[in-house]
Each structure stands twice: as structure tokens, then as C-alpha cells.
N, C-alpha and C. Protein backbone atom coordinates (compact mmCIF):
# COMPACT_ATOMS: atom_id res chain seq x y z
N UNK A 1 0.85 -1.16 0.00
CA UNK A 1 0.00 0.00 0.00
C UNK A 1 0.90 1.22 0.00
N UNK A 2 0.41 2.19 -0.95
CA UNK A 2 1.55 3.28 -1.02
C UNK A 2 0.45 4.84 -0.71
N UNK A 3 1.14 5.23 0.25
CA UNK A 3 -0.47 6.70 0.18
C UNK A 3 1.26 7.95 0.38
N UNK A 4 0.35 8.70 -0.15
CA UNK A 4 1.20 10.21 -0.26
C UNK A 4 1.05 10.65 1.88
N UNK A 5 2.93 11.07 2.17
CA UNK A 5 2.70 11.75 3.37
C UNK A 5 1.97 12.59 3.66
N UNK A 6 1.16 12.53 4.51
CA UNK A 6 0.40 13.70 5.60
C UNK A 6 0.29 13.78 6.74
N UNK A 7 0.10 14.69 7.42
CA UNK A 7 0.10 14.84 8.70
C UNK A 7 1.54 14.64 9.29
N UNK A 8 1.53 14.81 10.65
CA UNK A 8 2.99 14.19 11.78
C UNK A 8 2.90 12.91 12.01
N UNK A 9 2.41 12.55 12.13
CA UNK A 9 1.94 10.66 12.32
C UNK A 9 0.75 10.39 12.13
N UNK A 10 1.31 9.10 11.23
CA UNK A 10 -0.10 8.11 10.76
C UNK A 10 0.08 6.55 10.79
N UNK A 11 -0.66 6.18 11.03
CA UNK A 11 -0.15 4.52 11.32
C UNK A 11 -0.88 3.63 9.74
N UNK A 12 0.13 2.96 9.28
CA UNK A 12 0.82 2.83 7.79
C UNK A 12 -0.25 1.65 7.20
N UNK A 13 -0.41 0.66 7.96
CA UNK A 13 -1.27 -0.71 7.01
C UNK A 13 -1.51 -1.55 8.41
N UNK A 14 -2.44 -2.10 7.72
CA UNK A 14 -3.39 -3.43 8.88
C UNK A 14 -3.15 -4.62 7.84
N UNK A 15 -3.38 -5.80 8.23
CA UNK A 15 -3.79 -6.56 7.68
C UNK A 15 -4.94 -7.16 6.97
N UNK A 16 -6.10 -6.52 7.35
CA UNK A 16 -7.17 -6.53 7.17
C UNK A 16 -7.67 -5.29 7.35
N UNK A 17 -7.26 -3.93 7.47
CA UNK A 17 -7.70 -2.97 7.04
C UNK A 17 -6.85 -1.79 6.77
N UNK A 18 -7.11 -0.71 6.97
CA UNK A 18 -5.76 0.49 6.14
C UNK A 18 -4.79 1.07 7.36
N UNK A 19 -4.15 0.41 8.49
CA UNK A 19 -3.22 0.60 9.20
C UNK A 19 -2.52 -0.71 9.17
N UNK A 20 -1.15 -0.22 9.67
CA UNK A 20 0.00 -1.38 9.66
C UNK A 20 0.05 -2.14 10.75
N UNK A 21 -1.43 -3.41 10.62
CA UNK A 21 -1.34 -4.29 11.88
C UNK A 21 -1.16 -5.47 11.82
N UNK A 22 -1.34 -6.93 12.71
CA UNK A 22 -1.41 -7.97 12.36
C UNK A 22 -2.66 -8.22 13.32
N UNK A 23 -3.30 -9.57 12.99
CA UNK A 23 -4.21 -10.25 13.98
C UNK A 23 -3.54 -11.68 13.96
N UNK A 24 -3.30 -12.13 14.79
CA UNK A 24 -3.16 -13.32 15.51
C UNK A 24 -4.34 -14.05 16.04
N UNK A 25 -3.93 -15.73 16.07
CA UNK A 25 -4.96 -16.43 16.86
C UNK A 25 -5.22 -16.16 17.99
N UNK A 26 -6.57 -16.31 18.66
CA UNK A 26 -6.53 -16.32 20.07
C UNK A 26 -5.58 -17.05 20.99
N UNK A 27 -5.25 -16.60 21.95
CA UNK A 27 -4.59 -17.46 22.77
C UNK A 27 -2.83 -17.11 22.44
N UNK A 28 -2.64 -16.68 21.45
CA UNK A 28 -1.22 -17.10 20.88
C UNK A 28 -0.24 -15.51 22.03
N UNK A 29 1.06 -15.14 21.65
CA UNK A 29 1.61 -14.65 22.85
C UNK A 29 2.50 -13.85 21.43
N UNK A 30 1.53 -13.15 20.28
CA UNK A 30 2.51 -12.56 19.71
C UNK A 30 2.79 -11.22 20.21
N UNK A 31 4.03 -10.57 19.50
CA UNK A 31 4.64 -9.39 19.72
C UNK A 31 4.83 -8.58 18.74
N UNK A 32 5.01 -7.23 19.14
CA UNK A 32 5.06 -6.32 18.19
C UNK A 32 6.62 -7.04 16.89
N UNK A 33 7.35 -7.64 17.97
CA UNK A 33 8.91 -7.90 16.97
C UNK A 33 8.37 -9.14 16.35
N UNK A 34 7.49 -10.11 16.84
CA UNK A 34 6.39 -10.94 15.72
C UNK A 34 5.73 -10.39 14.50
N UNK A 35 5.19 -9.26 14.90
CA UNK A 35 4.65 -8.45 13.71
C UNK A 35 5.51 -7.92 12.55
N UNK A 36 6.62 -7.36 13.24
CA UNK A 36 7.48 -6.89 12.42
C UNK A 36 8.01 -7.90 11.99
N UNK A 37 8.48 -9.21 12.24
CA UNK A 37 8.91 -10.28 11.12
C UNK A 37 8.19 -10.53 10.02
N UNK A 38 6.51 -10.79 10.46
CA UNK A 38 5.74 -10.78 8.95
C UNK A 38 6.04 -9.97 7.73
N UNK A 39 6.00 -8.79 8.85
CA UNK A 39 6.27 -7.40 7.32
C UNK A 39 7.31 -7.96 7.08
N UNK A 40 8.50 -8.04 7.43
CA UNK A 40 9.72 -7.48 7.05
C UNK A 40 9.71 -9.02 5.91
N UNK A 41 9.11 -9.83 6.15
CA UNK A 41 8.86 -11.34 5.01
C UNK A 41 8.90 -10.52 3.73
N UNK A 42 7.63 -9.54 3.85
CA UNK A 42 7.55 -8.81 2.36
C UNK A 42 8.51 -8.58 1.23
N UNK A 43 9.84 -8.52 2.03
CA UNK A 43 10.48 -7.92 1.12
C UNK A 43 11.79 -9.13 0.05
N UNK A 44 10.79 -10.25 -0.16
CA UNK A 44 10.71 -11.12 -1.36
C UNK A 44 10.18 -10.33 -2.71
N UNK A 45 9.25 -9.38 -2.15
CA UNK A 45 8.35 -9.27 -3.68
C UNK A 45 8.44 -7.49 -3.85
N UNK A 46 9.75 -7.23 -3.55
CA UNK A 46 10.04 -6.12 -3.26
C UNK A 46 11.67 -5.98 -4.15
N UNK A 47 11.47 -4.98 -5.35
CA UNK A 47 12.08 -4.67 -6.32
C UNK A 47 12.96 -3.19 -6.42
N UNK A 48 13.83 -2.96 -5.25
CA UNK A 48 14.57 -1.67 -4.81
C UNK A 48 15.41 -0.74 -6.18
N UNK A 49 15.75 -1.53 -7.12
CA UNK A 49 15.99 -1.23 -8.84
C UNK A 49 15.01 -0.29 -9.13
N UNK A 50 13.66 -1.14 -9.05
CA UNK A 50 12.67 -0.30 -10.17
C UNK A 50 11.80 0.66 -8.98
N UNK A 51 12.13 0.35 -8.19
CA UNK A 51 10.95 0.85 -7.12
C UNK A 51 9.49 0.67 -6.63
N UNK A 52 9.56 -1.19 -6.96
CA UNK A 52 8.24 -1.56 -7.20
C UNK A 52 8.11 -2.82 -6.60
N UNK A 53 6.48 -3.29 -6.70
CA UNK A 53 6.59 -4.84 -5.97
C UNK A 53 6.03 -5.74 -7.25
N UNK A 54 6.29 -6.52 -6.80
CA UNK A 54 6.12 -8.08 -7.69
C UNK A 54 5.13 -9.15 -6.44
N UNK A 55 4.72 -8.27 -5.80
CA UNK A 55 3.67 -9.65 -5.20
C UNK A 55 2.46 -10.08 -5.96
N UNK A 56 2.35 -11.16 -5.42
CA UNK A 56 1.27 -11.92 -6.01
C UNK A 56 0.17 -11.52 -5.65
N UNK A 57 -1.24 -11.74 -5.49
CA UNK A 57 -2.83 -11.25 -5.30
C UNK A 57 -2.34 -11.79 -3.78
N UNK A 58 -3.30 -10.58 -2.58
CA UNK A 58 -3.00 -11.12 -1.38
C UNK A 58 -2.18 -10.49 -0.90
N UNK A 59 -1.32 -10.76 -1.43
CA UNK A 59 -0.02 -9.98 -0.73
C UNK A 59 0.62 -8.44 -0.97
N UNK A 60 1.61 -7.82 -0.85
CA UNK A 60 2.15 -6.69 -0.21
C UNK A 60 3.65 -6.39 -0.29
N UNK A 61 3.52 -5.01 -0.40
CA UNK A 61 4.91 -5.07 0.09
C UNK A 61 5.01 -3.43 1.01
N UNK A 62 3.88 -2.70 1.24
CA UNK A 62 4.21 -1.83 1.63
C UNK A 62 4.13 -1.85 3.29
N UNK A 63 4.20 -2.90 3.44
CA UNK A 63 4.54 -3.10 5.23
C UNK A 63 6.07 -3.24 5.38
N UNK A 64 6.53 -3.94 4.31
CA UNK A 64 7.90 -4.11 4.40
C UNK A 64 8.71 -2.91 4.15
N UNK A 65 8.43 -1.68 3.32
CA UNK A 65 9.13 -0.86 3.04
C UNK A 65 8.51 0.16 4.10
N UNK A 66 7.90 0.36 5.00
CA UNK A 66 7.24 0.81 5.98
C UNK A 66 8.38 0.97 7.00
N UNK A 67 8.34 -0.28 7.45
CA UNK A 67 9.71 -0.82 8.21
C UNK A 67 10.89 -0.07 7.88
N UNK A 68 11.65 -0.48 6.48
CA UNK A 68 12.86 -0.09 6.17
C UNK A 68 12.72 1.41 5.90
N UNK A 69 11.73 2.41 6.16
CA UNK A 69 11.54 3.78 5.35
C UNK A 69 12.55 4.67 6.00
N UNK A 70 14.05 4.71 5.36
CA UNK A 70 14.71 5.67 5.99
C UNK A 70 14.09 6.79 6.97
N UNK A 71 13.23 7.60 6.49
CA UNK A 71 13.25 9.08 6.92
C UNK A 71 12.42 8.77 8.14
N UNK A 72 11.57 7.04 8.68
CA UNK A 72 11.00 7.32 9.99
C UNK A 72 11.97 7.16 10.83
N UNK A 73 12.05 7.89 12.17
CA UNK A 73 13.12 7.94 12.67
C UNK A 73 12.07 7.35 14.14
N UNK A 74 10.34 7.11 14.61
CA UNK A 74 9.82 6.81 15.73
C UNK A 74 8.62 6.09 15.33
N UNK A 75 8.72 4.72 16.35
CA UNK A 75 7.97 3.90 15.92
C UNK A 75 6.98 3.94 17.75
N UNK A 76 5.43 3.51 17.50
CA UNK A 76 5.37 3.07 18.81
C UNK A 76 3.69 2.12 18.67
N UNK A 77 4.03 0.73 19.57
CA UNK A 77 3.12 -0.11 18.99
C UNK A 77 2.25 -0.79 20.36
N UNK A 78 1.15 -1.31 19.63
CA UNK A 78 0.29 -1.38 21.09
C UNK A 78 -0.42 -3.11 20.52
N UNK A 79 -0.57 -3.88 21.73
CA UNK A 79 -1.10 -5.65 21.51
C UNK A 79 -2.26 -5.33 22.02
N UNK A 80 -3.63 -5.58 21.51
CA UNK A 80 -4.56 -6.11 22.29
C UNK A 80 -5.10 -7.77 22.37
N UNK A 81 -5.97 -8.00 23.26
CA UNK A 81 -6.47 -9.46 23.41
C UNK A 81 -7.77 -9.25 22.50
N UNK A 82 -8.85 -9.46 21.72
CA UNK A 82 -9.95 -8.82 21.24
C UNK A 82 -10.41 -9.77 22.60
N UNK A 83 -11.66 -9.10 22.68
CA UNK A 83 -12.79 -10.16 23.00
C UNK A 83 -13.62 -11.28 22.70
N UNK A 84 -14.14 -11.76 23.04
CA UNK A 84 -14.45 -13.59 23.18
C UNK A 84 -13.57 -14.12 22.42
N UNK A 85 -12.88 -14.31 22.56
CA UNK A 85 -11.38 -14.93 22.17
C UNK A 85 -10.97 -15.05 20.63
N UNK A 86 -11.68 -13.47 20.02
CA UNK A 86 -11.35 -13.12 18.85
C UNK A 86 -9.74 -13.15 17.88
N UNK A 87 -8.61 -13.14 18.88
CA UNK A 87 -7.68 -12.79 18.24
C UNK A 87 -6.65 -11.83 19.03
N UNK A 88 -5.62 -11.75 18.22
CA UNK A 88 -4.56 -10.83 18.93
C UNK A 88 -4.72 -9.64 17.71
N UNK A 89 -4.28 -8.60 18.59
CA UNK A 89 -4.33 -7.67 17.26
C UNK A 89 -3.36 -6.47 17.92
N UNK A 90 -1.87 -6.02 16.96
CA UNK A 90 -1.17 -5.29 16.90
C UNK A 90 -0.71 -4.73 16.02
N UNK A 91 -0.65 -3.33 16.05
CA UNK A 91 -0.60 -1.51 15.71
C UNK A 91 0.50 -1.39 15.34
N UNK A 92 1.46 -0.94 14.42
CA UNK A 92 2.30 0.22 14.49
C UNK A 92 2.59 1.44 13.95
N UNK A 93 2.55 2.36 14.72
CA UNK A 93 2.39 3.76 14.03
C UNK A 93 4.24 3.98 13.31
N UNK A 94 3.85 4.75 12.41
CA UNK A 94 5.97 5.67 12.34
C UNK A 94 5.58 6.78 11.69
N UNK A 95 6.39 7.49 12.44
CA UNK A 95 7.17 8.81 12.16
C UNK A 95 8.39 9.46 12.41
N UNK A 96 8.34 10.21 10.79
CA UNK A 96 7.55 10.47 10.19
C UNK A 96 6.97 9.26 9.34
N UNK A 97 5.56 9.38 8.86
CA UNK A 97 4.95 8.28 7.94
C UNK A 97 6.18 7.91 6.39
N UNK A 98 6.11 6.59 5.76
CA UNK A 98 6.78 6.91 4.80
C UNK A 98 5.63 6.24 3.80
N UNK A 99 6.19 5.33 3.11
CA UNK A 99 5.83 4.89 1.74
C UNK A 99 5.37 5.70 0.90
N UNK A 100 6.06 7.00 0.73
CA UNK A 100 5.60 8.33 -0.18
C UNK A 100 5.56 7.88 -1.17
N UNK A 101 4.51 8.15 -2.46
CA UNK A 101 4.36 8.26 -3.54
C UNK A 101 5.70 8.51 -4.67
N UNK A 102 6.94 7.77 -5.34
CA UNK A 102 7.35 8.34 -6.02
C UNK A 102 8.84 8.34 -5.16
N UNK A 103 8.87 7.46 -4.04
CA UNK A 103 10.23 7.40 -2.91
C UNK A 103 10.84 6.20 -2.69
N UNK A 104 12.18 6.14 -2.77
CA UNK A 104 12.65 4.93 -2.74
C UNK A 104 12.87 4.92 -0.85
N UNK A 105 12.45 3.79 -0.52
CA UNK A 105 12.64 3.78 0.73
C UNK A 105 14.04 3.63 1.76
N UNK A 106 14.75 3.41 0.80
CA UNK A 106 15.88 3.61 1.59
C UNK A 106 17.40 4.04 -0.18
């Protein structure tokens, strides 16, 4: 997912919706540095030459270049439990935001 910077902080991609999160099974004991391994997986389908991704349907790569986005210099991330034993679900905001339109991330 690539959106043009705005604002001082914005929190980047979800997994299932437009922030940079994960959901986990219930019960499970993940972590924000769990989360950040998924993303950082991304960057298989991640093409630093052309400035582009090669993933397949499904998949992504702008969690991974999220991560690596030189210019964020502050990250800060939060786990919840959902309720009736919905799932794990963790946040991470950065700033400044990157995956600018038209920016190589590092």
C-alpha cells in the first residue's frame, strides 16, 4: 500500500484494514517484533531497482518498506487481546509516515 505523506503521524497498514497491523490467533503470545517479522517477510516481492513490488494477489509489500523507510526515525506499537477470544491484534504507528508516492525507501 503506497499513500502520499500527511500529517505528523499516521499509522501505515493493517492486515485486514488500512493501518499497519497484524491479527493473531486467540490465545497465541505474539509481539510487536512478531509483527514486524511478517512485514519485514515482504520484502521477497520487493524490487529496490525499479521501485516496485512483484507480489502476487494477497499480498504486499508496503509493510515491508514501511519498516525499512529511511526518513522514519519513531515507531510506537500497542497488543490487544480482542474479546471472546477473537484474536490478537497489533498496531504500528511511524514517524515520520513513509511509503511516499514516487520514494525509494531507503
Amino acid at each position: 500500500m503506497v499513500r502520499p505523506r500527511s500529517g505528523i503521524s499516521s499509522p501505515v497498514f493493517v492486515y485486514f484494514a488500512s493501518q499497519m497491523g497484524v491479527q493473531g490467533p486467540a490465545g497465541t503470545s505474539w509481539t510487536a517484533s512478531d509483527a514486524v517479522d511478517v512485514w519485514v517477510a515482504e520484502k521477497q516481492y520487493y524490487d529496490h531497482d525499479t521501485n516496485s513490488c512483484a507480489a502476487p494477489a494477497g499480498q504486499d509489500c508496503g509493510h515491508y518498506t514501511q519498516v525499512v523507510w529511511r526518513d522514519s526515525t519513531a515507531i510506537g506499537c500497542a497488543r490487544v487481546d480482542c474479546d471472546n477470544d477473537a484474536g490478537v491484534f497489533i498496531i504500528c504507528s511511524y514517524n515520520p509516515p513513509g511509503n511516499v508516492i514516487g520514494e525509494s525507501p531507503y
